[in-house]
N, C-alpha and C. Protein backbone atom coordinates (compact mmCIF):
# COMPACT_ATOMS: atom_id res chain seq x y z
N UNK A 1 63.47 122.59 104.34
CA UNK A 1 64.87 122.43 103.96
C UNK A 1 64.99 121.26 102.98
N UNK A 2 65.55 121.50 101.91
CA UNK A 2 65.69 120.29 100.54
C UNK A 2 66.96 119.38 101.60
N UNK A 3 66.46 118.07 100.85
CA UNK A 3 67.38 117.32 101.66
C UNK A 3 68.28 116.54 100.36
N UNK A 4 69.50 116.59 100.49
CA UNK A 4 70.77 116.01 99.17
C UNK A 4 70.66 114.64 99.25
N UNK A 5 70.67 114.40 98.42
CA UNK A 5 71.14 113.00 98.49
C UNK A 5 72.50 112.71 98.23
N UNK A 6 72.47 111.76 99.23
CA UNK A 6 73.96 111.10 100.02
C UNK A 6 74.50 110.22 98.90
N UNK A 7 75.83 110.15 98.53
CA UNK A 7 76.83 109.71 97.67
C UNK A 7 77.03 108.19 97.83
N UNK A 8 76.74 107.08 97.76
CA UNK A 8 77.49 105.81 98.21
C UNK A 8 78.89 105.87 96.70
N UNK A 9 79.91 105.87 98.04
CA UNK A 9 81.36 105.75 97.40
C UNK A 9 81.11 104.83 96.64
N UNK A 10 80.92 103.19 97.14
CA UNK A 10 81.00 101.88 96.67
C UNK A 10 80.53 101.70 95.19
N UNK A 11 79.90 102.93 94.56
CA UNK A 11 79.32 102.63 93.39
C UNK A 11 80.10 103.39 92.34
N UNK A 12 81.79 104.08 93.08
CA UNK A 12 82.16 104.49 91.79
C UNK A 12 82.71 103.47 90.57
N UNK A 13 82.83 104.14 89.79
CA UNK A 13 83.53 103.05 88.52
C UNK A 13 85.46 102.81 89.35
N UNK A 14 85.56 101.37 89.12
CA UNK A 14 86.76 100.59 89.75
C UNK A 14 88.59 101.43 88.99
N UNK A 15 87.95 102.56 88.05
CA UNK A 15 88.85 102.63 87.15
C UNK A 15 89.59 103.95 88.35
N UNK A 16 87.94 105.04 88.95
CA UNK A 16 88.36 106.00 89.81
C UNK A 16 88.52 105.84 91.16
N UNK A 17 88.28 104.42 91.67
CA UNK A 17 88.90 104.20 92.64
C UNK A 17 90.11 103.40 92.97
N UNK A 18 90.11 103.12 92.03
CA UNK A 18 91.87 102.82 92.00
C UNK A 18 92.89 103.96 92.27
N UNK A 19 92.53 104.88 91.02
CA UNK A 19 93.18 106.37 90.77
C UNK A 19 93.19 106.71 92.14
N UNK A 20 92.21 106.53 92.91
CA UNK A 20 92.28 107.35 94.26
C UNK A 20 93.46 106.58 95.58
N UNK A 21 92.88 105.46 95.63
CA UNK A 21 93.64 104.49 96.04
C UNK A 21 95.09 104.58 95.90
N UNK A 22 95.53 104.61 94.79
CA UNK A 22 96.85 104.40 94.43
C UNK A 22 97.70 105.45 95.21
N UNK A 23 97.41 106.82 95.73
CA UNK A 23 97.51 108.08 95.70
C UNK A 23 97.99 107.84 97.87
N UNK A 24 97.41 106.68 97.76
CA UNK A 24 98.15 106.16 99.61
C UNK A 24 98.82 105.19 99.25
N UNK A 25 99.75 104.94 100.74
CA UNK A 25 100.55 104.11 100.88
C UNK A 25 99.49 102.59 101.04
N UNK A 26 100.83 101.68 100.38
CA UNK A 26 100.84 100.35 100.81
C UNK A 26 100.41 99.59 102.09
N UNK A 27 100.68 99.86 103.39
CA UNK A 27 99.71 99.36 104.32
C UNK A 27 98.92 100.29 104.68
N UNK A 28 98.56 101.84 104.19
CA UNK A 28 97.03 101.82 104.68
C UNK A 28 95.77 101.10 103.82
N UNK A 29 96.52 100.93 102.46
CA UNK A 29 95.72 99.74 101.88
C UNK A 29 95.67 98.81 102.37
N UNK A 30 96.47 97.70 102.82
CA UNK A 30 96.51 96.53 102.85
C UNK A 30 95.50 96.68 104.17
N UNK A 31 95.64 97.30 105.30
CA UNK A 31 95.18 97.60 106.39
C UNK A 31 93.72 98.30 106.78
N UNK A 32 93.79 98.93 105.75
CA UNK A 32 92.24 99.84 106.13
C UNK A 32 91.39 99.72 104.80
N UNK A 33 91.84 100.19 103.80
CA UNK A 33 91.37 100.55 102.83
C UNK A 33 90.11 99.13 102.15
N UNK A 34 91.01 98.20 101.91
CA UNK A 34 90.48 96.74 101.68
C UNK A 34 89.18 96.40 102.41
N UNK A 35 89.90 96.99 103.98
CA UNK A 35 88.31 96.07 104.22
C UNK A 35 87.04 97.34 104.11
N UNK A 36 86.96 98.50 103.95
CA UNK A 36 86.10 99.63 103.63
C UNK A 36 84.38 98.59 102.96
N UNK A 37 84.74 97.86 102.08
CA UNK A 37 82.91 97.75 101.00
C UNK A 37 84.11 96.00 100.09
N UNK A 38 83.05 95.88 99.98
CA UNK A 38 83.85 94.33 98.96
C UNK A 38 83.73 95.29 97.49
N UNK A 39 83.49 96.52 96.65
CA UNK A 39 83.81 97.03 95.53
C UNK A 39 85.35 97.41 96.03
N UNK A 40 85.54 97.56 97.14
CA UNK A 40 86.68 98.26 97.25
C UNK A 40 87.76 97.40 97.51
N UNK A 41 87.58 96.21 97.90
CA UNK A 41 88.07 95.09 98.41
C UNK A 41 88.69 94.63 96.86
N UNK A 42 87.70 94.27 96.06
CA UNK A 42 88.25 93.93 94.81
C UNK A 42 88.72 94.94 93.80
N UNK A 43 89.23 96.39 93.87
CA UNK A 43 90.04 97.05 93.43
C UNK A 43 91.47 96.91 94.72
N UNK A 44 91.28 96.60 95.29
CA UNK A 44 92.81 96.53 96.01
C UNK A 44 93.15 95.33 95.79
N UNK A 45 92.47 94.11 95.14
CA UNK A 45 92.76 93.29 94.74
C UNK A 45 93.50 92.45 93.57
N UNK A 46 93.21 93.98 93.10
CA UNK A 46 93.50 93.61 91.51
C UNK A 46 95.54 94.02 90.89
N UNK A 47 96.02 93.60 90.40
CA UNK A 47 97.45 93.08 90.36
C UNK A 47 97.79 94.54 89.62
N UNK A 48 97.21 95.48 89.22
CA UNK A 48 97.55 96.70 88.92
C UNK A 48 97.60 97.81 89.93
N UNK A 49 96.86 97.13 91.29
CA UNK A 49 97.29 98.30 92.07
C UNK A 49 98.65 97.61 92.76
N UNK A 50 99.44 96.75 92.32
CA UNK A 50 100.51 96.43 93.46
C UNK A 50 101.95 96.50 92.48
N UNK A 51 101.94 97.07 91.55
CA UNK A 51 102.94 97.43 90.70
C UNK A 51 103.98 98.24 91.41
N UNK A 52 103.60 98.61 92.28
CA UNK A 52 104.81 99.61 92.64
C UNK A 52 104.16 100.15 94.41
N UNK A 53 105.53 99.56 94.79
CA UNK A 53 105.01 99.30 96.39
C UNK A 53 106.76 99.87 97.16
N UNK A 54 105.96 100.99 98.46
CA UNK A 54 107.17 101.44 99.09
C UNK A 54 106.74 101.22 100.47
N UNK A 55 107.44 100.78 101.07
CA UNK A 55 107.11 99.99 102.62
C UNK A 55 108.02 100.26 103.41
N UNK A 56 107.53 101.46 104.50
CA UNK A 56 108.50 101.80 106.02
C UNK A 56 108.23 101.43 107.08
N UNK A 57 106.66 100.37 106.70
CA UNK A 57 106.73 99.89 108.27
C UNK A 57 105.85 98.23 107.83
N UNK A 58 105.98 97.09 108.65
CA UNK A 58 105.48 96.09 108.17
C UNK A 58 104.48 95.69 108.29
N UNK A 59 103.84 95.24 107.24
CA UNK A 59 102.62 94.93 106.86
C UNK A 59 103.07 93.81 105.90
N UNK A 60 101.47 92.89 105.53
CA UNK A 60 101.32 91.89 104.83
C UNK A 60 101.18 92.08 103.73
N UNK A 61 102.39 91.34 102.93
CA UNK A 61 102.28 91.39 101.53
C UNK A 61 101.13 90.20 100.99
N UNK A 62 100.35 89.81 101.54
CA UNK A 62 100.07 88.79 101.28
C UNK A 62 98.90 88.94 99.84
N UNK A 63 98.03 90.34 99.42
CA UNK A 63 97.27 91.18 98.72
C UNK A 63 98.35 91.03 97.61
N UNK A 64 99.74 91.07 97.17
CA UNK A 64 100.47 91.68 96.38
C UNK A 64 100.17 90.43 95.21
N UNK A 65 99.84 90.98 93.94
CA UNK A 65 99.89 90.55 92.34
C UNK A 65 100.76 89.43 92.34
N UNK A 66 100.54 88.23 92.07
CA UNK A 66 101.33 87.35 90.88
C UNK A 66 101.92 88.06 90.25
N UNK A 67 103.21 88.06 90.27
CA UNK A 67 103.94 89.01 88.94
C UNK A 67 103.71 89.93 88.73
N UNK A 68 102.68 90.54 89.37
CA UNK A 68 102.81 92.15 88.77
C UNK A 68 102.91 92.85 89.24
N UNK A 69 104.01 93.00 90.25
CA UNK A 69 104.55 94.30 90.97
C UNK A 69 106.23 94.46 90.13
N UNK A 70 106.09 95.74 89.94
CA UNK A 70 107.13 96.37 89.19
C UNK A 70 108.28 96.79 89.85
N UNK A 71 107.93 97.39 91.17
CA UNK A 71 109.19 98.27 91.94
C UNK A 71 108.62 98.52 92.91
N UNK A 72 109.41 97.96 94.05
CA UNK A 72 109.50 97.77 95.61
C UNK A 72 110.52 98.85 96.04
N UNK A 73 110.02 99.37 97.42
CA UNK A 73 111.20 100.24 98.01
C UNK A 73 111.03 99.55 99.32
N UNK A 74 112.20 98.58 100.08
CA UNK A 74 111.80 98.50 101.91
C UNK A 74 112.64 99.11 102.74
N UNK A 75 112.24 99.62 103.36
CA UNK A 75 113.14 100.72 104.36
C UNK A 75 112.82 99.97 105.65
N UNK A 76 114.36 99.86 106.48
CA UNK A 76 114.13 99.66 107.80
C UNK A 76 114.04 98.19 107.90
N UNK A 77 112.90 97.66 107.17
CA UNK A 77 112.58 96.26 108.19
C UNK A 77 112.82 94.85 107.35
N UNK A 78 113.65 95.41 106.13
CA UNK A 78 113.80 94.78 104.93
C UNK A 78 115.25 93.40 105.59
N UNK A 79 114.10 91.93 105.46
CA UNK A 79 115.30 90.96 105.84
C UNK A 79 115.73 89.98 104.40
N UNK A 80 116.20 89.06 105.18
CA UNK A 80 116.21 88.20 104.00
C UNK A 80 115.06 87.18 103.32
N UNK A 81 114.25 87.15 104.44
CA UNK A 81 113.38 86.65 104.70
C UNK A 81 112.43 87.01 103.39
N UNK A 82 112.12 88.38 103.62
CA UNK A 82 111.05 89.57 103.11
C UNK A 82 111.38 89.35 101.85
N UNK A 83 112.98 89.63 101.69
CA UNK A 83 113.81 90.12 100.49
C UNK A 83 113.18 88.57 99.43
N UNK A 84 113.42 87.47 100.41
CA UNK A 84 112.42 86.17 99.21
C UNK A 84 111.31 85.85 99.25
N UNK A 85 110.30 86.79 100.22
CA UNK A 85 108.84 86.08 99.71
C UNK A 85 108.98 87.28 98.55
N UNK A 86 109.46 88.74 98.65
CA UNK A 86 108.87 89.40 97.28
C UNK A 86 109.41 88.37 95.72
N UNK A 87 110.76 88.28 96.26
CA UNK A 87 111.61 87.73 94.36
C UNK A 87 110.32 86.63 94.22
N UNK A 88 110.15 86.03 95.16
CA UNK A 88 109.24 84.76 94.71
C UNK A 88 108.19 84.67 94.23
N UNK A 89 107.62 85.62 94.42
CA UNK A 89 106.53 86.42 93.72
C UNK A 89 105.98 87.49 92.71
N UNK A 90 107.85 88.14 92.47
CA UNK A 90 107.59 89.46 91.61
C UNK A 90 108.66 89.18 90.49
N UNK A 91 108.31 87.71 89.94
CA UNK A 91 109.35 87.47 88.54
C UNK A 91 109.53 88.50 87.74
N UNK A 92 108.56 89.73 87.56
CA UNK A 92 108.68 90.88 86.53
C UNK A 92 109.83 92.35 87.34
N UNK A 93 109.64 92.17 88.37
CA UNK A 93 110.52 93.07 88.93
C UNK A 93 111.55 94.18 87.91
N UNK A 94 111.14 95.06 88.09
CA UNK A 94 112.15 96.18 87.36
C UNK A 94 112.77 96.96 88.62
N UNK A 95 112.38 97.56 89.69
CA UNK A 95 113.15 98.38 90.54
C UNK A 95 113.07 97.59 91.69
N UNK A 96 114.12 97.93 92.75
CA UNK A 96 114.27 97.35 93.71
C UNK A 96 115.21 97.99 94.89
N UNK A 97 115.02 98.76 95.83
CA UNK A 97 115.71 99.54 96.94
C UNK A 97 115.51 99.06 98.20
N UNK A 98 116.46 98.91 98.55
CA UNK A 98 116.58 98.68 99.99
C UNK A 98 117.26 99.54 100.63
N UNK A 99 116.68 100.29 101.66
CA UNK A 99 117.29 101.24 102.07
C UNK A 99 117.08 100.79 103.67
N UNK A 100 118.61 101.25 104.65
CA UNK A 100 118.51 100.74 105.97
C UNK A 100 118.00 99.33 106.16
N UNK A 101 118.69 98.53 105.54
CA UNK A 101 118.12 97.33 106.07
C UNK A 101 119.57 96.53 106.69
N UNK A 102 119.80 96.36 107.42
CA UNK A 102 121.04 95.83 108.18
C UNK A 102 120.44 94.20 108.30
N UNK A 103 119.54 94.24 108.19
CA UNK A 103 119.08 92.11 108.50
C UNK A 103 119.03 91.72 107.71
N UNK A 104 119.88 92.11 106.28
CA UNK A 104 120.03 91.16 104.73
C UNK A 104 121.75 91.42 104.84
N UNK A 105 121.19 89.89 105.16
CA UNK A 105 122.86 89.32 104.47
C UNK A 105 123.42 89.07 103.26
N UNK A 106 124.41 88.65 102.88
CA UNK A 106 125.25 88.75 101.97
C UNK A 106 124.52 86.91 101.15
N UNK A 107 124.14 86.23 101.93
CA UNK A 107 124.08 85.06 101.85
C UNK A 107 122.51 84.91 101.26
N UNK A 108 121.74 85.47 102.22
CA UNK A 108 120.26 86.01 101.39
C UNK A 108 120.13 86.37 100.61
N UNK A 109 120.76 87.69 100.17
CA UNK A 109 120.73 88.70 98.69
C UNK A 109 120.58 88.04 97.91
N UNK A 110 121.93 87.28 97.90
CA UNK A 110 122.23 86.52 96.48
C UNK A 110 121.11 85.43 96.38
N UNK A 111 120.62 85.06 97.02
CA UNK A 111 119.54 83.82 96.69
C UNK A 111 118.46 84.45 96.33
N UNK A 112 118.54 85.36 96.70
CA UNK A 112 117.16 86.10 96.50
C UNK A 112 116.87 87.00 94.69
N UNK A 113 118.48 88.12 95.05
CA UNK A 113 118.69 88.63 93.72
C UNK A 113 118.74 88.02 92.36
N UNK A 114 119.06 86.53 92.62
CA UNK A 114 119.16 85.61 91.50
C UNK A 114 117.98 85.38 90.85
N UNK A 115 116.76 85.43 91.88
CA UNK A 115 115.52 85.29 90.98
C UNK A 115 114.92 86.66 90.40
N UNK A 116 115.26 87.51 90.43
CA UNK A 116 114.95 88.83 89.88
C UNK A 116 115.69 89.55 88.76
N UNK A 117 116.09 88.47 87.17
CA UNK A 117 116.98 88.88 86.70
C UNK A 117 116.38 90.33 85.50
N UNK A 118 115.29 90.52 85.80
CA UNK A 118 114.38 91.67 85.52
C UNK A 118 114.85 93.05 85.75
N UNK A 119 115.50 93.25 86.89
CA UNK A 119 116.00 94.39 87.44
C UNK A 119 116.67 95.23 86.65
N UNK A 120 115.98 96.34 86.29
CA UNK A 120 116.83 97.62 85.85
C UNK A 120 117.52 98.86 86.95
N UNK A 121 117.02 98.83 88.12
CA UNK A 121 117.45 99.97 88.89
C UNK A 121 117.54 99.02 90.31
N UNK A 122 118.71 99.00 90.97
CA UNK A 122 119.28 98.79 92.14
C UNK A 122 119.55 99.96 93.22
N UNK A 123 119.15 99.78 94.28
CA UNK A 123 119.66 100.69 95.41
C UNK A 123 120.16 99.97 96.37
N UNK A 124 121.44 100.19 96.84
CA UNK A 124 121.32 99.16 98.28
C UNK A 124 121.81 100.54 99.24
N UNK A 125 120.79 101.23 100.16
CA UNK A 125 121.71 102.36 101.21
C UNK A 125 121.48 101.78 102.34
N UNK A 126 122.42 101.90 103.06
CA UNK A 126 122.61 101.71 104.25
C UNK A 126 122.68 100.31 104.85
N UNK A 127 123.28 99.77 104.08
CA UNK A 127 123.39 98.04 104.22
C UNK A 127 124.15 97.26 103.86
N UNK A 128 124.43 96.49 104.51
CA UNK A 128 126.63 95.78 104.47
C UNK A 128 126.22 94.64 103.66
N UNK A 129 127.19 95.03 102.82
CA UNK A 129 126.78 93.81 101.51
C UNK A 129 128.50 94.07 100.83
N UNK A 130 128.51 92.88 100.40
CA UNK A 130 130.19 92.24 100.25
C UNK A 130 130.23 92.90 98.45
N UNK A 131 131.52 92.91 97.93
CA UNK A 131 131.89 93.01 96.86
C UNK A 131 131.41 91.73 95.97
N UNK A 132 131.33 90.68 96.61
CA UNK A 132 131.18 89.54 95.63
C UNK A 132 129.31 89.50 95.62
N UNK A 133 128.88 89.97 97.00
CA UNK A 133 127.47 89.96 96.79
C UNK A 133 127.31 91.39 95.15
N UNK A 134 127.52 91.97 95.07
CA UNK A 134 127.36 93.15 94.12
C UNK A 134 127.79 92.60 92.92
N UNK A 135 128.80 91.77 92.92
CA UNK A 135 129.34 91.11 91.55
C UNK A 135 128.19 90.28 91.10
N UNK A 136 127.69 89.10 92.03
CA UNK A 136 126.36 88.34 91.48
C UNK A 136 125.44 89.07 91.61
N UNK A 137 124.39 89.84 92.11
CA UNK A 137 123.89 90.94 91.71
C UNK A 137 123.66 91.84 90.12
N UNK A 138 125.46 92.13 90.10
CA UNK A 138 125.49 91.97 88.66
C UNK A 138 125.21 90.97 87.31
N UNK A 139 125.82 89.92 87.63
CA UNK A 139 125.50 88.88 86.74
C UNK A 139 124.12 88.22 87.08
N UNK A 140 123.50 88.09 88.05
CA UNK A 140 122.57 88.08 88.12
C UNK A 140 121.00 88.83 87.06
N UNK A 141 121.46 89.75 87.27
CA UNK A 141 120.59 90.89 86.51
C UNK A 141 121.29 92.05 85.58
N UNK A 142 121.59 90.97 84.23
CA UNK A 142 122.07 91.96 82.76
C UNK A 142 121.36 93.33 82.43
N UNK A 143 120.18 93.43 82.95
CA UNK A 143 119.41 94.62 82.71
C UNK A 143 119.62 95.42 83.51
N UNK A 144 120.52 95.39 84.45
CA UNK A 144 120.83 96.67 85.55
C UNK A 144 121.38 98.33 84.48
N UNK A 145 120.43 99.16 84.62
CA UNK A 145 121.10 100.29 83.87
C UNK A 145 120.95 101.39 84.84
N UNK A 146 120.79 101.34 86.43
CA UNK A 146 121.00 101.95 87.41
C UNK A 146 120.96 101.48 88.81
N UNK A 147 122.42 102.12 88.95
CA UNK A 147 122.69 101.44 90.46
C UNK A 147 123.06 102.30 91.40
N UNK A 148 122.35 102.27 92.49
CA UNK A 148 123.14 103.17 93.74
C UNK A 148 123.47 102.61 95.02
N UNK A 149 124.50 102.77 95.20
CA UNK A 149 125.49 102.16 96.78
C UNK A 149 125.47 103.64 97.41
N UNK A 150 124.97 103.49 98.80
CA UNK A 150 125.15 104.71 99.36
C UNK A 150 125.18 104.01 100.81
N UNK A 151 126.49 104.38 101.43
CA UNK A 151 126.55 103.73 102.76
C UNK A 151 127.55 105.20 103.50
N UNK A 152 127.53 105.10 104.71
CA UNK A 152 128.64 105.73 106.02
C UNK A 152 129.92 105.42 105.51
N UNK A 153 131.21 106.04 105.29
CA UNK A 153 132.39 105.38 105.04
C UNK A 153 133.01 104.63 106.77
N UNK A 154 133.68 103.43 106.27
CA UNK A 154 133.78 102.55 107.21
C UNK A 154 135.09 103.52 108.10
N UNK A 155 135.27 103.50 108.85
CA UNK A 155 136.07 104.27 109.81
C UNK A 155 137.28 103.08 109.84
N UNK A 156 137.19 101.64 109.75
CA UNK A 156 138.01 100.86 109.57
C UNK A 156 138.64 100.60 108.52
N UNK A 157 138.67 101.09 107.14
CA UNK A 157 139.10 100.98 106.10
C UNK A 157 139.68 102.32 105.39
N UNK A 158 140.40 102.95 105.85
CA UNK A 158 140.78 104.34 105.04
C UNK A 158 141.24 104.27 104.42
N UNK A 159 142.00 103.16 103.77
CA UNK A 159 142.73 103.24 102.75
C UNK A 159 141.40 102.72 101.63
N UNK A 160 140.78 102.17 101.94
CA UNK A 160 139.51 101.81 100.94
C UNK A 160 139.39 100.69 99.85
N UNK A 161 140.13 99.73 100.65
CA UNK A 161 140.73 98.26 100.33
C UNK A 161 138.92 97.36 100.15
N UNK A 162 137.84 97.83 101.09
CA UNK A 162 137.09 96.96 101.59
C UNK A 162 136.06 97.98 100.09
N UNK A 163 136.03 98.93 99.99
CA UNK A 163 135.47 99.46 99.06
C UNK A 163 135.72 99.61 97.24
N UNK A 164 136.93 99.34 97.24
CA UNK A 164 137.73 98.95 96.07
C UNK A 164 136.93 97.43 95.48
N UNK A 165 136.69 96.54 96.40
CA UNK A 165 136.16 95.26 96.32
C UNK A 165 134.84 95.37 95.44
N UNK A 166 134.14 96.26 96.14
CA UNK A 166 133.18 97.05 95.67
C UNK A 166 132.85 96.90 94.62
N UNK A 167 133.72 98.20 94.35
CA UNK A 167 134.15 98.63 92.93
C UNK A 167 134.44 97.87 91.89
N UNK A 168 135.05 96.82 92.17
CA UNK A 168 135.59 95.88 91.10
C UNK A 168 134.37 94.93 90.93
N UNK A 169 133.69 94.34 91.80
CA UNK A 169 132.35 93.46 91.80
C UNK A 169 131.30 94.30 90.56
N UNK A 170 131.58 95.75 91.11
CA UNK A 170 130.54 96.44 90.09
C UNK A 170 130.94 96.54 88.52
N UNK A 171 132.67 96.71 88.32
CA UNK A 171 133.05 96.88 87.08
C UNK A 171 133.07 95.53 86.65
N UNK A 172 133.34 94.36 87.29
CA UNK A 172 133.01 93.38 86.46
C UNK A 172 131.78 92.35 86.35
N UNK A 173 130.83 92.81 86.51
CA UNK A 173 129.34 92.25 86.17
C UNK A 173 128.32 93.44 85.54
N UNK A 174 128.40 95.17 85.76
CA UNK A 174 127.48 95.67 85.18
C UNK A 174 127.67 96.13 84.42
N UNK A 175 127.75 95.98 83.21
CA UNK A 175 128.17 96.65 81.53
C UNK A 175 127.32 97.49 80.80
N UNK A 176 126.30 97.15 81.48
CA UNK A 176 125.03 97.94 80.72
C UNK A 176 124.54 98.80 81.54
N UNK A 177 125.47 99.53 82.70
CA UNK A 177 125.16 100.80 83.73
C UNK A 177 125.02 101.46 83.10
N UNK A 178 124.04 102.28 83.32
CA UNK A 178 124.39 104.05 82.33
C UNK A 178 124.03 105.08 83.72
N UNK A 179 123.78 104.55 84.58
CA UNK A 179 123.84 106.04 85.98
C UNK A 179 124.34 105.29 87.02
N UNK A 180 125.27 105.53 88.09
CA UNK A 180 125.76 105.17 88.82
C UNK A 180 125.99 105.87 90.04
N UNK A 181 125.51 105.49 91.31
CA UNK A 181 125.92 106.59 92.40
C UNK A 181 126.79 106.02 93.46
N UNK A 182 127.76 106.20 93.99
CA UNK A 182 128.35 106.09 94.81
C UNK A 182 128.62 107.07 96.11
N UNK A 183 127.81 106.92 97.49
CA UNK A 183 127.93 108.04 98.58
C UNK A 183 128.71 107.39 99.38
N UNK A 184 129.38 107.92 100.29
CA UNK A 184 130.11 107.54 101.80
C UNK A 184 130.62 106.64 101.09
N UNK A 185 131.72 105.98 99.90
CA UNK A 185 132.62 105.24 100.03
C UNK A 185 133.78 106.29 99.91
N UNK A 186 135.15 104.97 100.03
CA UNK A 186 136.83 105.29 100.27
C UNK A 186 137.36 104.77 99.36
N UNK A 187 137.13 104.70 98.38
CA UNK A 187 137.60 104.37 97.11
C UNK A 187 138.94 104.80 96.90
N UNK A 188 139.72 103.52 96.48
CA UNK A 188 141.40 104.43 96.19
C UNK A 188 140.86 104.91 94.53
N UNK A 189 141.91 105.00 93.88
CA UNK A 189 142.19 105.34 92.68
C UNK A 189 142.12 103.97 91.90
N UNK A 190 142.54 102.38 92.62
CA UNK A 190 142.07 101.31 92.23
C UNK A 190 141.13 100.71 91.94
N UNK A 191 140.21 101.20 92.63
CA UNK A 191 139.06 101.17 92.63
C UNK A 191 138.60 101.59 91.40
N UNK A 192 138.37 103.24 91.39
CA UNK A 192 137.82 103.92 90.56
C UNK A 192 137.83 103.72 89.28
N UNK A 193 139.39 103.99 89.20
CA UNK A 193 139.78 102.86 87.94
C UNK A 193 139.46 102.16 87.44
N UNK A 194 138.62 100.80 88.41
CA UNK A 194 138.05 99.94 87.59
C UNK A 194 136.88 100.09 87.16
N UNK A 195 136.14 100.70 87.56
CA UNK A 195 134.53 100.99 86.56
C UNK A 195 134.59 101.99 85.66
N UNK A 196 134.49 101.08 84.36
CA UNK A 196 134.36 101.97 82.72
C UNK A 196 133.59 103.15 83.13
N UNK A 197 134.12 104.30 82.53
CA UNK A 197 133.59 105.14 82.40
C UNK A 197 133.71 106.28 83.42
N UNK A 198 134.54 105.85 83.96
CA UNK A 198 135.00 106.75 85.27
C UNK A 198 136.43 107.85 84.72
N UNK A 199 136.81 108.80 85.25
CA UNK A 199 138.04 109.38 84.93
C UNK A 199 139.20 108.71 85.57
């Protein structure tokens, strides 16, 4: 019986194991993948695989690029905390979603959002954040040219006084929106009104 010879992974070129790499999530890298061979160790090392990172459960950013992560998604476990070791680290930042994160305050954001004036695409779903937080947000980051608010409509606000606030935070800091989503708000007609480009 001819016998094959056996493949050592560790010797592919760093260019196709990246490609492969990239193709999983964020902590099974940070977690498994890394420690596999030290060739592999130093492609998860390198500031091009951390450009773009989506995180539903927590793990250590501690692997993530000087500056060169592009666009973060944190679902779920996203605090204020989290929300400033990334700004503090991802001065280049272009995208940024937070989705379900109820442990970022209004008081965090803004300290946080202020260092990320990079930002072209905003998401905030599922997370209580003030009209004036969305206004600095805005002025914060002139390059915003997509934003999405997607929350539950508040059962306490039907007339849509608390969402109007909103609205106005958004019409007066983002000028350079060109896509905009709005889900589950109560928007009066005051509201609406105020962001250009609306009917």
């Amino acid at each position: 019986m001819k016998c094959e010879k056996t493949r050592n992974w560790s010797e592919l070129p760093p260019e196709l194991i990246s490609s492969i790499l990239l193709r999983l999530n964020s902590i099974e890298i940070l977690e498994k993948v890394q420690k596999v061979c030290m060739s592999w160790r130093r492609v998860c090392k390198d500031p091009s695989m951390w450009r773009k990172i989506s995180m539903d459960n927590h793990g250590d950013l501690g692997s993530m690029g000087q500056g060169g992560l592009l666009e973060i998604a944190l679902w779920y476990f996203g605090t204020d905390e989290l929300h400033n070791y990334v700004a503090d680290r991802s001065s280049n930042l272009r995208s940024l979603r937070l989705i379900t994160c109820y442990q970022i305050t209004d008081e965090g954001f803004v300290e946080a959002i202020a260092k990320q004036p990079l930002l072209e695409y905003l998401e905030i779903t599922y997370c209580s954040l003030s009209g004036e937080s969305l206004r600095v947000a805005g002025l914060s980051c002139p390059n915003l040219k997509k934003f999405r608010l997607n929350s539950e409509p508040d059962p306490k606000c039907y007339e849509g006084e608390s969402n109007d606030k909103k609205a106005l935070g958004i019409a007066e800091s983002m000028p350079e929106l060109r896509h905009l989503q709005l889900v589950g708000n109560t928007l009066t007609n005051t509201g609406l009104n105020a962001i250009p480009g609306t009917p």
